[in-house]
PDB file of N, CA and C in Angstrom:
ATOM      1  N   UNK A   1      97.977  83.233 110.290  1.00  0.00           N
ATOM      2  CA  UNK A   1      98.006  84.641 109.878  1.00  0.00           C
ATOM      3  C   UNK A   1      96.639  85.035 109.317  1.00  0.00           C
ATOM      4  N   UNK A   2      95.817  86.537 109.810  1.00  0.00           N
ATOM      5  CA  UNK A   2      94.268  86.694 109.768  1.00  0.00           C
ATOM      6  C   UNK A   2      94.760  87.646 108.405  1.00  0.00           C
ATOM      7  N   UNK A   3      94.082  87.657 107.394  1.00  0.00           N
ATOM      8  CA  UNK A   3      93.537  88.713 106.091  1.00  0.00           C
ATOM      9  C   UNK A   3      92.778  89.741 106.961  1.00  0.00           C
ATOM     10  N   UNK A   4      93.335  91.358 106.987  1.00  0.00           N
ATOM     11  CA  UNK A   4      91.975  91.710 107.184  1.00  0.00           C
ATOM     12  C   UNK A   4      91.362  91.989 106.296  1.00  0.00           C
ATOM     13  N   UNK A   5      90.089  92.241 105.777  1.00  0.00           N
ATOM     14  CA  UNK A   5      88.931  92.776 105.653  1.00  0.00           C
ATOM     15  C   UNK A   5      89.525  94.162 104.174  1.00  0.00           C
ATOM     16  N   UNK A   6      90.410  95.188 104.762  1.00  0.00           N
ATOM     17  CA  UNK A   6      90.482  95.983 104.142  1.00  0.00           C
ATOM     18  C   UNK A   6      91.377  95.487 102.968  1.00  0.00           C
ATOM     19  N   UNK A   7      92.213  94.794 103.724  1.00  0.00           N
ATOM     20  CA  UNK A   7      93.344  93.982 102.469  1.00  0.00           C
ATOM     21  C   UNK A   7      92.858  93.374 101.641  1.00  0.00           C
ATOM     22  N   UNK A   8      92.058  92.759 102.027  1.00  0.00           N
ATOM     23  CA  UNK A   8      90.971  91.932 101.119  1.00  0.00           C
ATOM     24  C   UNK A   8      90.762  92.778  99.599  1.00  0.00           C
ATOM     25  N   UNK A   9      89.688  94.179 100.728  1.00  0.00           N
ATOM     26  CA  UNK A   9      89.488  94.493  99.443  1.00  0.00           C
ATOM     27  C   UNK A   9      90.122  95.419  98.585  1.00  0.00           C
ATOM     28  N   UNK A  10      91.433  95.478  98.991  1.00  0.00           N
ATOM     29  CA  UNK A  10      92.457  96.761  98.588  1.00  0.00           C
ATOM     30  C   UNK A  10      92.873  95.724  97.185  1.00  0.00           C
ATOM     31  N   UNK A  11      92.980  94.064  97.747  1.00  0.00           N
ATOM     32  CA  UNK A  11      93.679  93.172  96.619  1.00  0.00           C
ATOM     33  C   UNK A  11      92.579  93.139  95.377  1.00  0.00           C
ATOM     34  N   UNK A  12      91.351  93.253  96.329  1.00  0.00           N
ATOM     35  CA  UNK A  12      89.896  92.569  94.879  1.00  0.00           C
ATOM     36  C   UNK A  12      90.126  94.157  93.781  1.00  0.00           C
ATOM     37  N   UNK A  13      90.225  94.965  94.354  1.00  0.00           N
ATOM     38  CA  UNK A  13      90.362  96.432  93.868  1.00  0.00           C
ATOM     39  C   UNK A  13      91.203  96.699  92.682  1.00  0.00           C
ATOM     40  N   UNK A  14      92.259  95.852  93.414  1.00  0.00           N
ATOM     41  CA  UNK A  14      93.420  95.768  92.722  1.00  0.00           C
ATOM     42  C   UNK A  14      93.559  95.568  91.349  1.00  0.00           C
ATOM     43  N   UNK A  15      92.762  94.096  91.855  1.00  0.00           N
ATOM     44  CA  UNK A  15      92.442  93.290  90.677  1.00  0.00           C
ATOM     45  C   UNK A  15      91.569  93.935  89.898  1.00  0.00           C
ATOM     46  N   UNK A  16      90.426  94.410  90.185  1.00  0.00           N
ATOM     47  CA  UNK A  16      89.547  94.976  89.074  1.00  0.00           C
ATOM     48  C   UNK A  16      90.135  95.548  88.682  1.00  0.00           C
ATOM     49  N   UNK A  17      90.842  96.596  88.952  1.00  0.00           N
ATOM     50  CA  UNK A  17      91.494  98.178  88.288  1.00  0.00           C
ATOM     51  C   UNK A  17      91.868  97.572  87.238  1.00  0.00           C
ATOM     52  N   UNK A  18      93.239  96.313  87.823  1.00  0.00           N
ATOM     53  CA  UNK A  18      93.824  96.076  86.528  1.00  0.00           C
ATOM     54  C   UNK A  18      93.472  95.237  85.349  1.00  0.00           C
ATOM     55  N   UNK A  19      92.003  94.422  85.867  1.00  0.00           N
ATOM     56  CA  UNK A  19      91.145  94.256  84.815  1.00  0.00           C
ATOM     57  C   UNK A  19      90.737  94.914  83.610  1.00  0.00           C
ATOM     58  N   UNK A  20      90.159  96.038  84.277  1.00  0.00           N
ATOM     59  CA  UNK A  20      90.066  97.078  83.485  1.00  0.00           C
ATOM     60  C   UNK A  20      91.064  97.786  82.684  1.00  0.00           C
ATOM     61  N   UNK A  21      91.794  98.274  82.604  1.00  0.00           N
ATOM     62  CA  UNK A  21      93.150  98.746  82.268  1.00  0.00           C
ATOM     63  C   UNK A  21      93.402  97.816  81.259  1.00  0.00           C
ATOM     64  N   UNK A  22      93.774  96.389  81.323  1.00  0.00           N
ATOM     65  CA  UNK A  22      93.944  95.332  80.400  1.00  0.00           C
ATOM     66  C   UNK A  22      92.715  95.680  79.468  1.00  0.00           C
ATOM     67  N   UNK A  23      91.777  95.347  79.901  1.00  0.00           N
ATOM     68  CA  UNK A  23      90.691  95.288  78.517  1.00  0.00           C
ATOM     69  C   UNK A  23      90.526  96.450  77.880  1.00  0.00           C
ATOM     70  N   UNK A  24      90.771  98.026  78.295  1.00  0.00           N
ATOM     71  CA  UNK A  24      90.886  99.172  77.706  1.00  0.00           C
ATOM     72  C   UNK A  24      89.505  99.533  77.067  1.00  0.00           C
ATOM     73  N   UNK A  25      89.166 100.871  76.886  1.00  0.00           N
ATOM     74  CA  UNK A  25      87.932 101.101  76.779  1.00  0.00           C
ATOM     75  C   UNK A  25      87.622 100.315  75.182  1.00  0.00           C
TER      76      UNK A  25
END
């Protein structure tokens, strides 16, 4: 099964957002 590309970065995205969000300004 291939990852594309956009999924990739829809997940890394993901992740940052909710990086951010957690650490709060």
């Amino acid at each position: 099964m291939k990852i594309w590309p956009v999924q990739d970065a829809k997940a890394r995205f993901s992740e940052l957002l909710d990086a951010c969000v957690s650490e709060g300004p």
